[in-house]
Each structure stands twice: as C-alpha cells, then as structure tokens.
N, C-alpha and C. Protein backbone atom coordinates (compact mmCIF):
# COMPACT_ATOMS: atom_id res chain seq x y z
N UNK A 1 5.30 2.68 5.21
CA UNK A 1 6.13 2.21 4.13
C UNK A 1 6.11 3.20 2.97
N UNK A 2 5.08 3.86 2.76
CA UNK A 2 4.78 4.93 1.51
C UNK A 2 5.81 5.70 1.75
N UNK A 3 6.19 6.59 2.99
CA UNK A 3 6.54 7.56 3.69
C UNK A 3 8.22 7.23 3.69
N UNK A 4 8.51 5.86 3.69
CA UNK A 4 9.77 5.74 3.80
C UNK A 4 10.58 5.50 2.24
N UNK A 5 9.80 5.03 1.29
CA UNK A 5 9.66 5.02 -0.07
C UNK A 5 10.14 6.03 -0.30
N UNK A 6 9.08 7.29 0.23
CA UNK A 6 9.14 8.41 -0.68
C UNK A 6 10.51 9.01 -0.22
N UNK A 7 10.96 9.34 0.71
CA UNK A 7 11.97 9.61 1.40
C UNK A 7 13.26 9.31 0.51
N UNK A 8 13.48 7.74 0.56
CA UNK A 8 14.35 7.12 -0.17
C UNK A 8 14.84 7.43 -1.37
N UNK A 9 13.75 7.73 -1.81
CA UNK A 9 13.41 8.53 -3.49
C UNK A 9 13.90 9.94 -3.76
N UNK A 10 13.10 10.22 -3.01
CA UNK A 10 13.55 11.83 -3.23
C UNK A 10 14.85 12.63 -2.71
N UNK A 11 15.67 11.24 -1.33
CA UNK A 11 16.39 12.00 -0.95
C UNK A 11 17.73 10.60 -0.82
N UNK A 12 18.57 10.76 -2.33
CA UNK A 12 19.34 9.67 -2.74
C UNK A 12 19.79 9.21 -2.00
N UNK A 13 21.09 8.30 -1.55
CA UNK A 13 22.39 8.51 -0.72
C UNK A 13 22.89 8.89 0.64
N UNK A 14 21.29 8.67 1.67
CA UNK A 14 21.45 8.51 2.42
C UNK A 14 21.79 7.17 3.44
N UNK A 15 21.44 7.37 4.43
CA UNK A 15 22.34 5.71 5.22
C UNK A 15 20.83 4.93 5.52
N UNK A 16 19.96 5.24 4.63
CA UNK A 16 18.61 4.11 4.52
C UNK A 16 19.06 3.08 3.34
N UNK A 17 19.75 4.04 2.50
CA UNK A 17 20.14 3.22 1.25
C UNK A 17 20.03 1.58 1.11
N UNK A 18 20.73 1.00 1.94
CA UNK A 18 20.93 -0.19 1.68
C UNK A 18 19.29 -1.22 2.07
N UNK A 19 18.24 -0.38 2.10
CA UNK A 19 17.01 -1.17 2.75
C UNK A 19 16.94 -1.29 0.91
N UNK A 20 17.13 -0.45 0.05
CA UNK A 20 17.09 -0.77 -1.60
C UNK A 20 17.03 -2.47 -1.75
N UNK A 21 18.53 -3.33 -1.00
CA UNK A 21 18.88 -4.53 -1.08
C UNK A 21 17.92 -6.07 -1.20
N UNK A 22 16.84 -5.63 0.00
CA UNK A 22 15.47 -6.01 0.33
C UNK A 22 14.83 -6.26 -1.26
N UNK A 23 14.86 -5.16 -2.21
CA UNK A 23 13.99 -5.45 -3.33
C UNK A 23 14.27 -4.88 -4.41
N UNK A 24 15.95 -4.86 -4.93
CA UNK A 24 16.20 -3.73 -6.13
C UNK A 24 15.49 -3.45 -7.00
N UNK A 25 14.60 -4.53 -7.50
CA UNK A 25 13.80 -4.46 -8.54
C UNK A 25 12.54 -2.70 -8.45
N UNK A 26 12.53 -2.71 -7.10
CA UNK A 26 11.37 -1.91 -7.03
C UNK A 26 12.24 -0.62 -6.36
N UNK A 27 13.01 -0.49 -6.87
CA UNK A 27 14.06 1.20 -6.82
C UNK A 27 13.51 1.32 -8.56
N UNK A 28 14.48 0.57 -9.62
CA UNK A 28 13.82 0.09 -10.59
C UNK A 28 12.55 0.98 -11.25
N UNK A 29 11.50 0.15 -10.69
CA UNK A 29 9.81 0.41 -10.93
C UNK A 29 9.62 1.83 -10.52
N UNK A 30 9.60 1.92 -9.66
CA UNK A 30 9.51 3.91 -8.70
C UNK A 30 9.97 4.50 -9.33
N UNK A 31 11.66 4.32 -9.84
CA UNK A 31 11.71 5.66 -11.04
C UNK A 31 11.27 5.34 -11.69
N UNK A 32 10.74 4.14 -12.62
CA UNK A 32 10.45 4.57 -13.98
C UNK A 32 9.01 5.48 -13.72
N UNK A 33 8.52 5.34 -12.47
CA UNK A 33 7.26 6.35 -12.47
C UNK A 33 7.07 7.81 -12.43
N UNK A 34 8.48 8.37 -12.60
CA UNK A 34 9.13 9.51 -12.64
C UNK A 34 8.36 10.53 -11.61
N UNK A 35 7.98 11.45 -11.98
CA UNK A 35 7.41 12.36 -11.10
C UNK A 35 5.81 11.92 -10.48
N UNK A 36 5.39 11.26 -11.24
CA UNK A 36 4.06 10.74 -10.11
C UNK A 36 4.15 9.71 -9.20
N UNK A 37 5.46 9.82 -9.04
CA UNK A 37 5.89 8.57 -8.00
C UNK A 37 5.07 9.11 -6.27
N UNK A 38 5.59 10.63 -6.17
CA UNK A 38 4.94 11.23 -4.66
C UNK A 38 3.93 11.49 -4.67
N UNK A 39 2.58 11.40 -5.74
CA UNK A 39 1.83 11.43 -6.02
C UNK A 39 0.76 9.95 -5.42
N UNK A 40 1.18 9.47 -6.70
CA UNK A 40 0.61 8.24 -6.00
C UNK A 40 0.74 7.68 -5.11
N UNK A 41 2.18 7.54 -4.44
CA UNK A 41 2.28 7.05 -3.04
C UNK A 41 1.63 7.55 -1.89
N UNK A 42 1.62 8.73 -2.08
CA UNK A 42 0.08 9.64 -1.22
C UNK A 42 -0.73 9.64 -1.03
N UNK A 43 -1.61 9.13 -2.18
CA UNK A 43 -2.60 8.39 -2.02
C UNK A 43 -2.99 7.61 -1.48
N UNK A 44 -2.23 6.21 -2.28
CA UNK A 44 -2.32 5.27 -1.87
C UNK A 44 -2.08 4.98 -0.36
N UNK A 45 -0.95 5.89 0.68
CA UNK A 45 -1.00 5.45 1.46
C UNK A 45 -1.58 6.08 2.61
N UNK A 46 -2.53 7.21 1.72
CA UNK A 46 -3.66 8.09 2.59
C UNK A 46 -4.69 6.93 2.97
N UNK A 47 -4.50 6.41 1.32
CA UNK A 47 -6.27 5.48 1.00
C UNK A 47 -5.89 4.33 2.27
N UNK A 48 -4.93 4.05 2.50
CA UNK A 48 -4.39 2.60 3.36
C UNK A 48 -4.98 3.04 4.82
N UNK A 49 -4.15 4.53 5.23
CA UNK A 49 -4.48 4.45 6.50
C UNK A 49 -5.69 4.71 6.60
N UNK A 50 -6.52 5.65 5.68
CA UNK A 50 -8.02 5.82 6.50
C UNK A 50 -8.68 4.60 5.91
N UNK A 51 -8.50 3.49 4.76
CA UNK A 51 -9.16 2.34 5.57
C UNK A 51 -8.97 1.64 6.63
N UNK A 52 -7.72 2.06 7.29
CA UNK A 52 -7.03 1.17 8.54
C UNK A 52 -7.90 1.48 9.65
N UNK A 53 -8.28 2.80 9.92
CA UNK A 53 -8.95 3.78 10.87
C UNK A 53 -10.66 3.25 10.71
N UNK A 54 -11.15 3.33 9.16
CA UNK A 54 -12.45 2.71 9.07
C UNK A 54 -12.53 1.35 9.71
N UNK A 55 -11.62 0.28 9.35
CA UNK A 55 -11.98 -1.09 9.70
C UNK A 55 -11.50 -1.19 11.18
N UNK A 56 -10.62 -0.86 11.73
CA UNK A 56 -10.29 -0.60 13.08
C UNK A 56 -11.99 -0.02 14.36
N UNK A 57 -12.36 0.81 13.53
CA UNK A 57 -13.62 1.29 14.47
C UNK A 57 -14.85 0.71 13.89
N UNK A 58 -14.61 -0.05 13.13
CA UNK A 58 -15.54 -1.04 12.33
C UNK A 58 -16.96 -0.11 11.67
N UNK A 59 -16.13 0.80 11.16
CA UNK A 59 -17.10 1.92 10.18
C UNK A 59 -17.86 1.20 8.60
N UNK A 60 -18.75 1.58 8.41
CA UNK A 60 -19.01 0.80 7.21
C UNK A 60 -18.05 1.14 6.08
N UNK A 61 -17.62 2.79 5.94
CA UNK A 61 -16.87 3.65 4.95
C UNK A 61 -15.73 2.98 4.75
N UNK A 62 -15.07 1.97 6.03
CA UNK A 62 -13.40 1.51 5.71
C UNK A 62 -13.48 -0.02 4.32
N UNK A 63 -14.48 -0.25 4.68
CA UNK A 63 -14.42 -1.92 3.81
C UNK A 63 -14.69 -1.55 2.16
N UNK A 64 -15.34 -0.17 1.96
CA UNK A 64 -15.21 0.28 0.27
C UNK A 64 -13.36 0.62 -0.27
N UNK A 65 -13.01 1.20 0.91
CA UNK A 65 -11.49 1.87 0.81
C UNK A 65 -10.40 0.43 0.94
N UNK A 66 -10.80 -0.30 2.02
CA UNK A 66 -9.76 -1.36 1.94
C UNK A 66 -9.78 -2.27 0.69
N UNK A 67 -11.09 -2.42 0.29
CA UNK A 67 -10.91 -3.21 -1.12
C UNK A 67 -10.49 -2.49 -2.01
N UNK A 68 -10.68 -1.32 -2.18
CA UNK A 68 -9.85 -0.16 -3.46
C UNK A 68 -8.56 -0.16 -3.37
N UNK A 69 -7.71 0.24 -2.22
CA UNK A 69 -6.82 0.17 -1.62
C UNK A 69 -6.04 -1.40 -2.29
N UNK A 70 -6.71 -2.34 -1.95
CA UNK A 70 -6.14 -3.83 -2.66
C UNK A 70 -5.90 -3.54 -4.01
N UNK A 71 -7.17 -3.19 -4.80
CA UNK A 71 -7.21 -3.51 -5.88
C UNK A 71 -6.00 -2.21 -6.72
N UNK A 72 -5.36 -1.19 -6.06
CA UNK A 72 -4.70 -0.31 -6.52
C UNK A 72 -3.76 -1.03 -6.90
N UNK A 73 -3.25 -2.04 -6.45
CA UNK A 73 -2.07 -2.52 -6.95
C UNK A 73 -2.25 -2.82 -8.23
N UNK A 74 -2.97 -2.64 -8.79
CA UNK A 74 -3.06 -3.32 -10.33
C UNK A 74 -2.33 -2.43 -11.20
N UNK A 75 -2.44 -0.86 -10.35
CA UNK A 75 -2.19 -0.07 -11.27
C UNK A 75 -0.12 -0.09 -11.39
N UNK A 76 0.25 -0.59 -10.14
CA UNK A 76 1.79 -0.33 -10.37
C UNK A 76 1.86 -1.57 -10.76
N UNK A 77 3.41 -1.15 -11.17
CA UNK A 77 4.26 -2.09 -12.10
C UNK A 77 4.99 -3.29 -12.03
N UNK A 78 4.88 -4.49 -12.39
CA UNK A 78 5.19 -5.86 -11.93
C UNK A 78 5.90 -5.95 -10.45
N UNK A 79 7.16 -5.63 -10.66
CA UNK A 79 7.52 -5.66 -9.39
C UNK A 79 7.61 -4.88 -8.36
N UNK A 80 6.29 -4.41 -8.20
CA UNK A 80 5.94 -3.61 -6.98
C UNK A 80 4.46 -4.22 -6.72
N UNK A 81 3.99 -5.17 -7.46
CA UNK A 81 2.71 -5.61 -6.92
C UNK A 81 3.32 -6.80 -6.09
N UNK A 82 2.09 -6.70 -5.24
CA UNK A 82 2.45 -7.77 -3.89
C UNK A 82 2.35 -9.25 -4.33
N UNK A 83 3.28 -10.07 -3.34
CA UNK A 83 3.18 -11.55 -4.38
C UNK A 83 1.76 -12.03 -4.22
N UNK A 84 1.47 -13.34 -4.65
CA UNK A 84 0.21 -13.90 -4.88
C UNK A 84 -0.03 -14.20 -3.54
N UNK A 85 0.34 -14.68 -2.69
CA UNK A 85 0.05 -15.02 -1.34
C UNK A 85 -1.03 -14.12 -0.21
N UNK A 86 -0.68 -12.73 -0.97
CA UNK A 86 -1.71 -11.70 -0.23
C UNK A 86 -2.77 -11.74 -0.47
N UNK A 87 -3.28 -12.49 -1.95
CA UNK A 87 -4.67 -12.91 -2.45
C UNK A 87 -5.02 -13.37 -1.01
N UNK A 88 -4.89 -14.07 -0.26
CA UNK A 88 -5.21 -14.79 0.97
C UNK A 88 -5.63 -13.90 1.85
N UNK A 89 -4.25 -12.98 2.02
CA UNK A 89 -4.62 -12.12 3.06
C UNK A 89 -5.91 -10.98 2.85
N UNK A 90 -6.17 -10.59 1.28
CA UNK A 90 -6.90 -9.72 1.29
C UNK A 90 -8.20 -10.26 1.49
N UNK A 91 -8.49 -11.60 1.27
CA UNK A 91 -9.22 -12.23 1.69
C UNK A 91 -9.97 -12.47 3.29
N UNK A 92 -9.05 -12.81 3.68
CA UNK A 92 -8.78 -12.58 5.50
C UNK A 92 -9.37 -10.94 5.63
N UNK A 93 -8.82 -10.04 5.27
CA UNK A 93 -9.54 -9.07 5.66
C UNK A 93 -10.60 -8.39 5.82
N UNK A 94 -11.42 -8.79 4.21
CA UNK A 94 -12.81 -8.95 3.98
C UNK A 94 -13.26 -9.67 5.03
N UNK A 95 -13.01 -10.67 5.31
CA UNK A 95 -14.00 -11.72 6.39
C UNK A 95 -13.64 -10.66 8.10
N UNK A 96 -12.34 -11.04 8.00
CA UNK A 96 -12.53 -9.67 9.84
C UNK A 96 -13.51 -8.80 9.52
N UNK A 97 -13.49 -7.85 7.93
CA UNK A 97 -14.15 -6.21 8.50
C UNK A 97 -15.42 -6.97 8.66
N UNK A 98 -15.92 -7.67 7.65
CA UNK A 98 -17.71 -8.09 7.96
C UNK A 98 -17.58 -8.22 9.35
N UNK A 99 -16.95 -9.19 9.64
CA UNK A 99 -17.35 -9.98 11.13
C UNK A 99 -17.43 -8.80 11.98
N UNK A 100 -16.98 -7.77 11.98
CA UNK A 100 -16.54 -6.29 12.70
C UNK A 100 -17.75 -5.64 12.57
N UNK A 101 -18.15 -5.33 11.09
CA UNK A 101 -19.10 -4.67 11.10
C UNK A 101 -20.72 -5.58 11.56
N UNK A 102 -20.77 -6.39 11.32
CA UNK A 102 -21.84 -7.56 11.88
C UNK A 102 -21.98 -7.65 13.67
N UNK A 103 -20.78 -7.09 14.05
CA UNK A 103 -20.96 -6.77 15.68
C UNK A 103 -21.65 -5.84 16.20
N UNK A 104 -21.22 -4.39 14.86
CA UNK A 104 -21.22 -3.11 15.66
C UNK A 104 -22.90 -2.72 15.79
C-alpha cells in the first residue's frame, strides 16, 4: 500500500487515479506532507514489512517493530490514521506474536 501511495503521488493522472475515490480525504493529507511524503512512507512501510518477516518467523526483534510500526500512526494526519476499530486488531496482534514467540 506504501508503494502504491507513493506511485499515485508522484506520478499524477494516471489510470490508478480513481482508487483516490476510496478516500479523497487522504490525497488531501499526503500533499499537505509535501516532500516528506516518500520519505516517510519508506519507512514506515520498510518498518511494516520487516516486522511482518520478524513476527512471521516468530523472531523476538519483530514484536518491538510491530508495536512502533502501530504507534507511527500518531504521527500522520487525521485522516490517514486508521479508524478506531484497529485498536482491536493491534491488539490481536500482540497476543498472536507472544503466543508465536512462547512456541519458538
């Protein structure tokens, strides 16, 4: 999703365009982040996959990154933080990686 963001962004007026429709608000938010928009999305969606890779092989290193990873959203802008409902899910995830790492 970072990857297709950034795309979108950087490369106007193509025939992805209309996925904008999904969430205008957050075309919106992304520019106003002007040039650290490919920045941070890089990160963030570096930080995503190698916690994906940590909690997947049930590494201890992924469960510091997946909670950072959560908590990044604080830093973007109203409507690009995830709705309240993911409180749940980030929840759910904490309990898999333990249970994961409590196996290995």
């Amino acid at each position: 999703m970072c990857l297709l963001t950034i795309v979108l962004l950087v490369f106007p007026g193509t025939k992805l365009d209309p996925l904008w429709n999904l969430n205008p608000d957050a075309r919106l938010a992304f520019q106003s982040l002007g040039s650290w928009l490919v920045l941070l999305m890089l990160t963030v969606g570096t930080g995503c996959a190698l916690a994906a890779i940590g909690l997947w092989y049930g590494k201890l290193w992924g469960v510091p990154l997946a909670i950072a990873d959560r908590r990044s959203d604080d830093l973007l802008p109203g409507p690009l933080q995830d709705p309240p409902q993911d409180s749940l899910n980030a929840a759910r995830l904490r309990s898999h990686a333990a249970g994961r790492l409590s196996r290995a």
